[in-house]
C-alpha atoms as a PDB file:
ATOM      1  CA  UNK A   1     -35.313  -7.202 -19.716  1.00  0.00           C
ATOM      2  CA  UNK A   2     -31.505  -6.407 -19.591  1.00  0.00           C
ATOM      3  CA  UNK A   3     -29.995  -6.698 -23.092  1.00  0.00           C
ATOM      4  CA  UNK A   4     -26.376  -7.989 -22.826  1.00  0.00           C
ATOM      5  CA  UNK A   5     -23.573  -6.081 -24.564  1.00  0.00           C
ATOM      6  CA  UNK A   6     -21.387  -7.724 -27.534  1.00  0.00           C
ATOM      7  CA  UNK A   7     -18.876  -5.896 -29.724  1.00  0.00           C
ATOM      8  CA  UNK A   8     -18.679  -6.471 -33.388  1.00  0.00           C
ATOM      9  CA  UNK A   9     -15.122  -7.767 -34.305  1.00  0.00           C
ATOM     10  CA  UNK A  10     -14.394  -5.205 -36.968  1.00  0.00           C
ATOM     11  CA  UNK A  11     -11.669  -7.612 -37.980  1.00  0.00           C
ATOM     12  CA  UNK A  12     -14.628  -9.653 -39.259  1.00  0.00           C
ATOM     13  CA  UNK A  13     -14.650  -7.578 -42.720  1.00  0.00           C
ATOM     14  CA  UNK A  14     -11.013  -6.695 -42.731  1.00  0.00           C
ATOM     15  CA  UNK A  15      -7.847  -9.114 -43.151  1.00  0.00           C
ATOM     16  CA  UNK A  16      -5.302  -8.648 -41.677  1.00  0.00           C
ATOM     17  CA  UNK A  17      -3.293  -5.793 -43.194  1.00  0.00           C
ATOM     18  CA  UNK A  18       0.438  -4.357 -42.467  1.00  0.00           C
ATOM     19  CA  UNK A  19      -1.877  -1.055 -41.552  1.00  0.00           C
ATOM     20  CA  UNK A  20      -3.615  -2.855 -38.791  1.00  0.00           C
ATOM     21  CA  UNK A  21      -0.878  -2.082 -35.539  1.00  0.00           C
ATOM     22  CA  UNK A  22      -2.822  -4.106 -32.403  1.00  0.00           C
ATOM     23  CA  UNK A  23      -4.901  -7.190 -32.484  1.00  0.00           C
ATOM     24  CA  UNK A  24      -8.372  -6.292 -31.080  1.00  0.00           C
ATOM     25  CA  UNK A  25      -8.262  -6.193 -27.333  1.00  0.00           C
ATOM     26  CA  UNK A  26      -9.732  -9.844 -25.771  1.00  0.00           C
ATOM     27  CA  UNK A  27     -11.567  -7.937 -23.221  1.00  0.00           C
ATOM     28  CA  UNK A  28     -14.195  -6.446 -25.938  1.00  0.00           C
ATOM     29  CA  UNK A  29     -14.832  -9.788 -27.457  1.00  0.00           C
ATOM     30  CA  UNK A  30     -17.783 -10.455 -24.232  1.00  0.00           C
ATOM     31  CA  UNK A  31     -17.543  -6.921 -22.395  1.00  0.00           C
ATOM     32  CA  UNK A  32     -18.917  -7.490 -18.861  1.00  0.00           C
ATOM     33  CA  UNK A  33     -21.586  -4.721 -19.452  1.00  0.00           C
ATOM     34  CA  UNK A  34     -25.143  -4.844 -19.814  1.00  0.00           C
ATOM     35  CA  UNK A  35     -27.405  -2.296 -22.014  1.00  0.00           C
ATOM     36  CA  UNK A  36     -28.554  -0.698 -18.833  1.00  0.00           C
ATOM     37  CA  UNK A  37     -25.439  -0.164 -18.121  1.00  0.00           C
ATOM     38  CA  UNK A  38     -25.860  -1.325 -14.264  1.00  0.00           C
ATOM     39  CA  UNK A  39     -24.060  -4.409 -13.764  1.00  0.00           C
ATOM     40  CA  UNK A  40     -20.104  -3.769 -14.450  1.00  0.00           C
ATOM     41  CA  UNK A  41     -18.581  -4.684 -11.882  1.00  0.00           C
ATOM     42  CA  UNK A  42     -21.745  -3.709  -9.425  1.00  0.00           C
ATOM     43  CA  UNK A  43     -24.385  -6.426  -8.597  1.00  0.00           C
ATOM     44  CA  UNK A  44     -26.443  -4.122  -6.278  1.00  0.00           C
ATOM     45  CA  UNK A  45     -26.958  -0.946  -8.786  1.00  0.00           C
ATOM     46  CA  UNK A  46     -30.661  -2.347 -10.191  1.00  0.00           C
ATOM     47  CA  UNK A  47     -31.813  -2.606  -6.789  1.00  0.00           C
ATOM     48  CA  UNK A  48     -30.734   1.104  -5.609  1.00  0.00           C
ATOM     49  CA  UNK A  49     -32.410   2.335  -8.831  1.00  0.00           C
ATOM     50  CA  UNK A  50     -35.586   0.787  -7.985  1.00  0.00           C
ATOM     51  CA  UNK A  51     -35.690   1.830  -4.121  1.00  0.00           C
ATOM     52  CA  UNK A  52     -39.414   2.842  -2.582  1.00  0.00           C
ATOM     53  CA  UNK A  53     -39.355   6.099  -1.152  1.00  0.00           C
ATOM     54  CA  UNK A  54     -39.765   4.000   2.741  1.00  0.00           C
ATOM     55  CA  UNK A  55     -36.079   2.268   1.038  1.00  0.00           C
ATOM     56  CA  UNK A  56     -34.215   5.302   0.511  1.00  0.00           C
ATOM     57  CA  UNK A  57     -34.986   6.442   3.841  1.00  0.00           C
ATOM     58  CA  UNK A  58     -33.945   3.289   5.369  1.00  0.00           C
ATOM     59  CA  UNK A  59     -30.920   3.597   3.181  1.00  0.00           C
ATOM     60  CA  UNK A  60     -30.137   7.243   3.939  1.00  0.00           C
ATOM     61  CA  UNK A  61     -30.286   6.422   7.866  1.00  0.00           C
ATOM     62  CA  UNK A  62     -27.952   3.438   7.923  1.00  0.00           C
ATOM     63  CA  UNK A  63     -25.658   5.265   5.807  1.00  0.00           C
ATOM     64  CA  UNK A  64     -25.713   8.397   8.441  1.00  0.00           C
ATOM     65  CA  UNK A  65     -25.153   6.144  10.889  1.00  0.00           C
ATOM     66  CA  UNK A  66     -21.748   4.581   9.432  1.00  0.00           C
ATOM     67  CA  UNK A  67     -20.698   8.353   9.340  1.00  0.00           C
ATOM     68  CA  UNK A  68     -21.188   8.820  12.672  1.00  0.00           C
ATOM     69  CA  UNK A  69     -19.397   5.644  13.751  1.00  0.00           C
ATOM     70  CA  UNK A  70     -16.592   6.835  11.298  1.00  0.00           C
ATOM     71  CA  UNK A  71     -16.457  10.370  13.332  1.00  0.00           C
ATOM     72  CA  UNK A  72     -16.302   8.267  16.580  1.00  0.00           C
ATOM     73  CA  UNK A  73     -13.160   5.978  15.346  1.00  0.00           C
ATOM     74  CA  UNK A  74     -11.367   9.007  14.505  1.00  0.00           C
ATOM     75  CA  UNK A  75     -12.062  10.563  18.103  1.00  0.00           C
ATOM     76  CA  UNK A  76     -14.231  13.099  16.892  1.00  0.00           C
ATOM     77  CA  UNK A  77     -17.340  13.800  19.458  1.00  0.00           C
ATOM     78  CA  UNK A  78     -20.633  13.631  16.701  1.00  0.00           C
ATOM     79  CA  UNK A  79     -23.132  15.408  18.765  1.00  0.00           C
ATOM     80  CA  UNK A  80     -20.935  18.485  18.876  1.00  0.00           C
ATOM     81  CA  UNK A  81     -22.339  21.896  16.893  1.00  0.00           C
ATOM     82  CA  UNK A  82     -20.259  21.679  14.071  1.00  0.00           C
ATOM     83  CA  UNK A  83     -21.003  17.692  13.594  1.00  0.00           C
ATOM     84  CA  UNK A  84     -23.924  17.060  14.594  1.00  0.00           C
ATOM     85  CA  UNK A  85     -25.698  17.364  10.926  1.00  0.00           C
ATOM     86  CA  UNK A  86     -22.496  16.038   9.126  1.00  0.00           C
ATOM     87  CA  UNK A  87     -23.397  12.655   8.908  1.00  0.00           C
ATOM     88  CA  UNK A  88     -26.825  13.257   7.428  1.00  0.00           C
ATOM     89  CA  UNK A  89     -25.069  15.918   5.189  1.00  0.00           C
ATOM     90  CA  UNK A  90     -22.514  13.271   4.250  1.00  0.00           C
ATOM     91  CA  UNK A  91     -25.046  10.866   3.896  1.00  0.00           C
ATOM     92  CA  UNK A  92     -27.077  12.969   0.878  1.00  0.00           C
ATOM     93  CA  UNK A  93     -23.511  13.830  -0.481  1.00  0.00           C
ATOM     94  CA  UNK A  94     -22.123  10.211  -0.616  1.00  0.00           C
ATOM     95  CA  UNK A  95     -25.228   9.479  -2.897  1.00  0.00           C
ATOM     96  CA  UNK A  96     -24.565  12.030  -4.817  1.00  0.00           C
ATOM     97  CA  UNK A  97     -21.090  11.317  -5.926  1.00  0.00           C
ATOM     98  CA  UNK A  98     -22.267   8.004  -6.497  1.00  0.00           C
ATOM     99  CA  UNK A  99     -25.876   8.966  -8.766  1.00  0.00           C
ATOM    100  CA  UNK A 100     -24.444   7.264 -11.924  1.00  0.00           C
ATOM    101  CA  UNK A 101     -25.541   3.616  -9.598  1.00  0.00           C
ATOM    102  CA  UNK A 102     -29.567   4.933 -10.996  1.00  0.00           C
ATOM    103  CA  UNK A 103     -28.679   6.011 -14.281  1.00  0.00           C
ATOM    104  CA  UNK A 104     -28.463   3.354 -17.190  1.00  0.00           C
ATOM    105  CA  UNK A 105     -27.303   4.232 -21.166  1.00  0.00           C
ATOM    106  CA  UNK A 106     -30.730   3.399 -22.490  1.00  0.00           C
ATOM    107  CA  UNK A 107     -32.300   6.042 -20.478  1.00  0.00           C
ATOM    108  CA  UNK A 108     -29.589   8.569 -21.150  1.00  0.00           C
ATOM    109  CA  UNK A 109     -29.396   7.916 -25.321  1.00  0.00           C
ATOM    110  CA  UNK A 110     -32.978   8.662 -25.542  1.00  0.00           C
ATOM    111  CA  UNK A 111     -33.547   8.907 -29.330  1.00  0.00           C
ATOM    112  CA  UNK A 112     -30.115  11.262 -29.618  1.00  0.00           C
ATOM    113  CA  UNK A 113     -28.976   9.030 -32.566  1.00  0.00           C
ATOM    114  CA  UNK A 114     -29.330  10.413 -35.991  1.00  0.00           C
ATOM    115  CA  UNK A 115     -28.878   9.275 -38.940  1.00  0.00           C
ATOM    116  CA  UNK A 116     -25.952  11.073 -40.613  1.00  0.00           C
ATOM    117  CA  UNK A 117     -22.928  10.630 -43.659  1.00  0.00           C
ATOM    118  CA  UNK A 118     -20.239  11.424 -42.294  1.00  0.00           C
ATOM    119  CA  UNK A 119     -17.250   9.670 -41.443  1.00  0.00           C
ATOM    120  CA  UNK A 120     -14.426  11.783 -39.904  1.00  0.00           C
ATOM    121  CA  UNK A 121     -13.380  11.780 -36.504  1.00  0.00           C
ATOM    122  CA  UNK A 122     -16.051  13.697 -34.052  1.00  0.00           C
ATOM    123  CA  UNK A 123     -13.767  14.534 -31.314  1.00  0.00           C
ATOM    124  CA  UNK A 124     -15.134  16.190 -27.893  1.00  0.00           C
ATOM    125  CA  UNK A 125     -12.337  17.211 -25.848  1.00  0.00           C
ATOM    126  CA  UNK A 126     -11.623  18.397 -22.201  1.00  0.00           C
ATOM    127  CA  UNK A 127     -14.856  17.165 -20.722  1.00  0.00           C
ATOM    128  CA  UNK A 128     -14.322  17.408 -16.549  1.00  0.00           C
ATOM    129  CA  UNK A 129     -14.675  14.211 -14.451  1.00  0.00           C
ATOM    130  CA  UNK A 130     -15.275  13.721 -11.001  1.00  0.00           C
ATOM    131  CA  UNK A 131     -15.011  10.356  -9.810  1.00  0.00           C
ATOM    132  CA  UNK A 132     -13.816   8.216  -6.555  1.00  0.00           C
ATOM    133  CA  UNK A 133     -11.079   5.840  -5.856  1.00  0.00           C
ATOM    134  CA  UNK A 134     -12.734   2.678  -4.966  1.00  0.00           C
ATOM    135  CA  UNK A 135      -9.813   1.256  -3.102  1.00  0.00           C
ATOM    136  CA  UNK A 136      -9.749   4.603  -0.235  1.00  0.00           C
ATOM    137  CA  UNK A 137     -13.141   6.551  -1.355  1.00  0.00           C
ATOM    138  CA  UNK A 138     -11.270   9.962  -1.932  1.00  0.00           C
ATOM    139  CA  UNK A 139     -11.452  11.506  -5.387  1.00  0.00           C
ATOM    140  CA  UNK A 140      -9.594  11.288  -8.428  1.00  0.00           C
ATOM    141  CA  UNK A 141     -10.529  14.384 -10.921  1.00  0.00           C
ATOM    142  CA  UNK A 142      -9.730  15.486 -14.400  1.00  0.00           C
ATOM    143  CA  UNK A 143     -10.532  15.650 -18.190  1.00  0.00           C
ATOM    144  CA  UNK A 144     -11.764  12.487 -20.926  1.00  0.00           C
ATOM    145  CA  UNK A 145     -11.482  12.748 -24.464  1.00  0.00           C
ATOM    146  CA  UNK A 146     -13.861  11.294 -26.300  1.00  0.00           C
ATOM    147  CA  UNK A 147     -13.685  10.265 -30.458  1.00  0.00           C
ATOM    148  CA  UNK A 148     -15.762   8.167 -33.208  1.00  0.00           C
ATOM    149  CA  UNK A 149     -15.318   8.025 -36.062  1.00  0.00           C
ATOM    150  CA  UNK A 150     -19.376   7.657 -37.805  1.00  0.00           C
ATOM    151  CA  UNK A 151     -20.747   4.674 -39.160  1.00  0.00           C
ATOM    152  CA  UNK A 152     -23.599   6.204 -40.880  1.00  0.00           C
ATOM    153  CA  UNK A 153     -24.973   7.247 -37.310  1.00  0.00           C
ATOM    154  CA  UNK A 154     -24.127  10.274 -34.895  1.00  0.00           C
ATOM    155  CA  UNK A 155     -25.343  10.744 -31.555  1.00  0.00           C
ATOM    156  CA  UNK A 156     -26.006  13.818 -29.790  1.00  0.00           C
ATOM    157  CA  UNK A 157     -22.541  15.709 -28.545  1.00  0.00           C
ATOM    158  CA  UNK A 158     -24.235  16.124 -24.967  1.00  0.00           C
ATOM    159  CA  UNK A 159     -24.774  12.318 -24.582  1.00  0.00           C
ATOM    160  CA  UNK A 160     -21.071  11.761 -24.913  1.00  0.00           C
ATOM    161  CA  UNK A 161     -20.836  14.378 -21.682  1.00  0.00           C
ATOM    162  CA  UNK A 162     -23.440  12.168 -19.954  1.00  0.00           C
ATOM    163  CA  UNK A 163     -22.353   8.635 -20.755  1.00  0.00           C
ATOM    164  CA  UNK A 164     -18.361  10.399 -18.957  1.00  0.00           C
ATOM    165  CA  UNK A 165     -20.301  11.813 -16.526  1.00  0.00           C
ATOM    166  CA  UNK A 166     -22.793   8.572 -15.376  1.00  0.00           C
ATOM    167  CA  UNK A 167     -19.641   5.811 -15.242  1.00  0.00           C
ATOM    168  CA  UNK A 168     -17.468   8.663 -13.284  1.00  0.00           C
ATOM    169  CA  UNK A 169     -20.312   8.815 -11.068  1.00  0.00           C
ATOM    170  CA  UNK A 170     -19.287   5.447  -9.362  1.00  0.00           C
ATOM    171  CA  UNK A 171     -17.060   3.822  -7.588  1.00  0.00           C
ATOM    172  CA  UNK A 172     -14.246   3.521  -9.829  1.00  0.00           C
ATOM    173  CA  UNK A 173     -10.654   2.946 -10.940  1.00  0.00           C
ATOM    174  CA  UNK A 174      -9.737   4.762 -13.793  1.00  0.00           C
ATOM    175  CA  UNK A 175      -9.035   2.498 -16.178  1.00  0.00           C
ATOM    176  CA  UNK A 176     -12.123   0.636 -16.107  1.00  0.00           C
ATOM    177  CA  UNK A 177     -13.752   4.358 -16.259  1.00  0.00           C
ATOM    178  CA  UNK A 178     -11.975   4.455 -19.383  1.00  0.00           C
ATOM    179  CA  UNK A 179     -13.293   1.243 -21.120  1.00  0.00           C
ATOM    180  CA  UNK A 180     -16.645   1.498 -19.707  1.00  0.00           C
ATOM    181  CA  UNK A 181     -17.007   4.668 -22.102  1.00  0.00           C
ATOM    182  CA  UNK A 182     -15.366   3.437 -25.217  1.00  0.00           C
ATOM    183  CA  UNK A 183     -17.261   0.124 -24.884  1.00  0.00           C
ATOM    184  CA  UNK A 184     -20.914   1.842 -24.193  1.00  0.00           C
ATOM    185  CA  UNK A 185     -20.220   4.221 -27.401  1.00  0.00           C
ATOM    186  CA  UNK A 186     -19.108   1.542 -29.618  1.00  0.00           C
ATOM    187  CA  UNK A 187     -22.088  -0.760 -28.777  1.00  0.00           C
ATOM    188  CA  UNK A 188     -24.686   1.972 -28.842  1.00  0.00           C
ATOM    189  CA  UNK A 189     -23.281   3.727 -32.269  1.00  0.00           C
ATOM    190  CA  UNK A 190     -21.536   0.827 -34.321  1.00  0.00           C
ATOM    191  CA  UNK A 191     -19.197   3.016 -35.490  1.00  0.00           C
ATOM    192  CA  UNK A 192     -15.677   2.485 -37.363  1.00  0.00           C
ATOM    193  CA  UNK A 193     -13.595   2.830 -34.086  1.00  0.00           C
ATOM    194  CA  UNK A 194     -13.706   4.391 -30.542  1.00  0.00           C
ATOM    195  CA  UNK A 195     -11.354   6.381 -28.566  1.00  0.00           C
ATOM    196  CA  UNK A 196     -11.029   7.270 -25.238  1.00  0.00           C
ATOM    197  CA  UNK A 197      -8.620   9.467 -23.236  1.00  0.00           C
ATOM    198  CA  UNK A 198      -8.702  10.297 -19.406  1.00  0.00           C
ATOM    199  CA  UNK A 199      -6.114  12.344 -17.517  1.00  0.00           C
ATOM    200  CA  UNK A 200      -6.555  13.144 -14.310  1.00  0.00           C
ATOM    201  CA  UNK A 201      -5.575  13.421 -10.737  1.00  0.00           C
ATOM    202  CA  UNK A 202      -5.919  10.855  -7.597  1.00  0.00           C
ATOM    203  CA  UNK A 203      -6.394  12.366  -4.540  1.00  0.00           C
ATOM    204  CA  UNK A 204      -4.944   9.214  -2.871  1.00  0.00           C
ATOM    205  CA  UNK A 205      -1.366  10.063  -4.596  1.00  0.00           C
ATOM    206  CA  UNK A 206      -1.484  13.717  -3.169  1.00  0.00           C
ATOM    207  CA  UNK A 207      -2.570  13.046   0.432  1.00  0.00           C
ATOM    208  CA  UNK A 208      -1.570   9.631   1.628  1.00  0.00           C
ATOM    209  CA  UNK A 209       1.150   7.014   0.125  1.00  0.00           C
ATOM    210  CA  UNK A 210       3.642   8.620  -2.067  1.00  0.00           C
ATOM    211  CA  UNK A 211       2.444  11.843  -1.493  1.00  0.00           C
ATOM    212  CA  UNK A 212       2.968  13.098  -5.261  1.00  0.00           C
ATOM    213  CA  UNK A 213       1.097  16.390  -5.786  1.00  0.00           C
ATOM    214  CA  UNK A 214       1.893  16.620  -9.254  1.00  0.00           C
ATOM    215  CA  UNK A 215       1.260  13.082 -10.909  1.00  0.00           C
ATOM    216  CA  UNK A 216      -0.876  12.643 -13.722  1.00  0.00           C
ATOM    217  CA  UNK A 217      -2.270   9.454 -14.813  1.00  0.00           C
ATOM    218  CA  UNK A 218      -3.376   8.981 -18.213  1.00  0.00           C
ATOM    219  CA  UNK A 219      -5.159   5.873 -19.587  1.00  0.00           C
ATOM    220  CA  UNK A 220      -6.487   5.014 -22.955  1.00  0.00           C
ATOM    221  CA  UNK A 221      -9.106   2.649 -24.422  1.00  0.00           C
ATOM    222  CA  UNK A 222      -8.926   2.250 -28.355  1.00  0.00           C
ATOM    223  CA  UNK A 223     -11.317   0.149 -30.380  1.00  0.00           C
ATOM    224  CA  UNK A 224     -12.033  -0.707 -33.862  1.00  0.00           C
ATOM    225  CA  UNK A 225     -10.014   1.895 -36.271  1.00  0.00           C
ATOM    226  CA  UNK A 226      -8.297   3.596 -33.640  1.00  0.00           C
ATOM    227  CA  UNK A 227      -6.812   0.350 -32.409  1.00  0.00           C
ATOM    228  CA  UNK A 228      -5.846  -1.343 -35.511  1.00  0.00           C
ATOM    229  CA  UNK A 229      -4.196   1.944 -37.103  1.00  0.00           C
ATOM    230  CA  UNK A 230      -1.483   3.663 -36.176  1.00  0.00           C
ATOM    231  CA  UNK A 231      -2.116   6.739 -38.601  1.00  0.00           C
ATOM    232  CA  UNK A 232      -5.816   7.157 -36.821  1.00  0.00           C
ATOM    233  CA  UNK A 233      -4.656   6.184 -33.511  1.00  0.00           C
ATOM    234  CA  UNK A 234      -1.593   9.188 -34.092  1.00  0.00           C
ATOM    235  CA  UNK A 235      -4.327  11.829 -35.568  1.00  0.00           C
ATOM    236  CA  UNK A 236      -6.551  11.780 -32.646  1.00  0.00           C
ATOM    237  CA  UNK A 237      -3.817  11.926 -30.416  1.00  0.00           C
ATOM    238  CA  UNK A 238      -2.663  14.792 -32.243  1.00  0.00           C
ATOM    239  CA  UNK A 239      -5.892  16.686 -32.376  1.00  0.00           C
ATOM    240  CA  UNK A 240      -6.429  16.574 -28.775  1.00  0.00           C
ATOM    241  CA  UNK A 241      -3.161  17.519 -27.936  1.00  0.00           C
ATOM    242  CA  UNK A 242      -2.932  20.852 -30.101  1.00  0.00           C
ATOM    243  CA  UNK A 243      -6.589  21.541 -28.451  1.00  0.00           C
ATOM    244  CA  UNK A 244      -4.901  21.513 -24.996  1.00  0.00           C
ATOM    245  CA  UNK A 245      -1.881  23.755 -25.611  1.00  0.00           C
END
């Protein structure tokens, strides 16, 4: 059974202060995400996970031959030598790009939670991303940066890697990539605040449209401690800055 999501209001324990700089965001009050992590925004993800073997087949030949109607359109012949196993080997890579559809946050977590006193910032910076542009299905690719700070629990420095690595591993835009982390951290881990960075590059700026090769976009997601203080918000922003120089 799919547990749904809901973020503590961290608010709840803590009036209103001239330290606290943002309200807490309205879109973590009911986050659209279950604790499989499979339905945001997606309503076909359970059923790829659970394909037969007969399924993925079926799945795998339909998608081949899209590719080969796409080489058509485009005036390409697909029977040629250098085409003839592209859309197959398009196919297998398509799913690839997209594995993060059969992986869920439960499965991923395992029992990498411990028990731990400590409350500082753990910061892991510069992990790479690989993701693609829902809107033209060409890549956008860069770096997240990823902070807690504890709540009497830690989790596994890997499993922050994995949870980046299983939403990028979608369709996506970039800032939901970002929220879909902060939110899955701050509902498995109850910690004191969330923070997540992503910089990165979309190939649909460089080779179409505006054509900008050298555009950067940057989002941020901040929850809890990051969000309502400036001084913690300014620190992490600080320490993964200097670690980039």
């Amino acid at each position: 059974m799919t547990r749904s999501l809901s973020h503590r209001n961290i608010t709840a324990s803590h009036p209103a202060s001239p330290s606290l700089s943002r309200p807490d965001s309205p879109y973590t009050v009911n986050p659209p995400i279950d604790f499989d992590g499979l339905s945001w925004p997606s309503v076909g993800a359970k059923a790829r996970k659970e394909q037969t073997l007969e399924e993925q087949q079926a799945t795998m030949e339909k998608l081949s031959g899209a590719i080969r109607t796409i080489l058509e359109c485009v005036g390409e012949d697909p029977d040629r030598e250098g085409l003839r196993l592209t859309p197959e080997r398009y196919a297998k890579a398509m799913l690839y790009f997209t594995k993060g559809y059969e992986q869920n946050i439960r499965d991923i977590i395992g029992g990498a939670i411990f028990q731990e006193d400590h409350d500082e910032m753990v910061i892991v910076r510069d992990l790479e991303i690989h993701s693609l542009c829902e809107h033209h299905l060409v890549p956008f690719l860069g770096k997240m940066h990823i902070g807690y700070i504890p709540n009497g629990k830690v989790l596994g420095l890997s499993k922050l890697a994995r949870i980046a690595e299983m939403f990028a591993r979608r369709l996506q835009v970039q800032e939901r990539l970002t929220k879909q982390v902060a939110l899955a951290l701050s509902e498995v881990l109850r910690p004191q605040g969330v923070a997540v960075v992503v910089e990165s590059k979309h190939l649909c700026m460089v080779m179409r449209g505006v054509e900008k090769t050298t555009a950067i976009t940057t989002t941020s997601c901040m929850l809890g401690r990051f969000r309502q203080s400036a001084k913690t918000r300014e620190e992490f922003m600080k320490l993964i800055l200097h670690g980039s120089r």
